[in-house]
Protein backbone atom coordinates (compact mmCIF):
# COMPACT_ATOMS: atom_id res chain seq x y z
CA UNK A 1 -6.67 59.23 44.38
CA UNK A 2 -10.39 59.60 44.88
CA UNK A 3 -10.78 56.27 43.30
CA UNK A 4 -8.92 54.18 45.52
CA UNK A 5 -10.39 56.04 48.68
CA UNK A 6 -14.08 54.91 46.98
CA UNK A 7 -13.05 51.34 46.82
CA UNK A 8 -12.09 51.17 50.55
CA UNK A 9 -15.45 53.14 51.45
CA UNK A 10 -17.14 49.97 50.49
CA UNK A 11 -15.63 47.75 53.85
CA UNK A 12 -14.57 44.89 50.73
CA UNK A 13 -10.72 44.72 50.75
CA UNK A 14 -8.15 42.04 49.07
CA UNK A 15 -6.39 39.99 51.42
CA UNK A 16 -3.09 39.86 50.78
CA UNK A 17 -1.06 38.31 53.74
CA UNK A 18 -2.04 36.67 56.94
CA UNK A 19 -0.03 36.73 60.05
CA UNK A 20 -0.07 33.25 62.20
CA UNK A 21 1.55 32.86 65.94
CA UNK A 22 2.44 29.16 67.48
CA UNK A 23 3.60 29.45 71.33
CA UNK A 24 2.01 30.26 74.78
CA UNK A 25 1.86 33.31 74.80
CA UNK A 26 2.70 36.68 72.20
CA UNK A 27 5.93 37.21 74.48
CA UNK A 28 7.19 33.25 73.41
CA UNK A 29 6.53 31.13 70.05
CA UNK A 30 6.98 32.07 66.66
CA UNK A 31 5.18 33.79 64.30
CA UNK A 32 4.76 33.26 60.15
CA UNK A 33 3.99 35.78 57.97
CA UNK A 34 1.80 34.04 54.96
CA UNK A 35 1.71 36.61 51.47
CA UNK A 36 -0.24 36.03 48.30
CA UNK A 37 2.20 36.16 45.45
CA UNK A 38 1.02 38.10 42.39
CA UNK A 39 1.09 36.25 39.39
């Protein structure tokens, strides 16, 4: 909706997940995927 395409004209988003990598390299290690939980 026009609405929703407003709201992400303004650069100001919600996070809602963060992606984390342990390891030497991207090839190797392990990655966790953090996501908020709505309430």
């Amino acid at each position: 909706t026009s609405s929703e395409k407003e709201m992400h004209l303004t650069g100001i988003y919600d996070l809602v997940a963060v992606l984390t990598h342990k390891g030497r390299s991207a090839d190797s290690g392990h990655y966790v995927a953090w996501v908020k939980q709505e309430n």
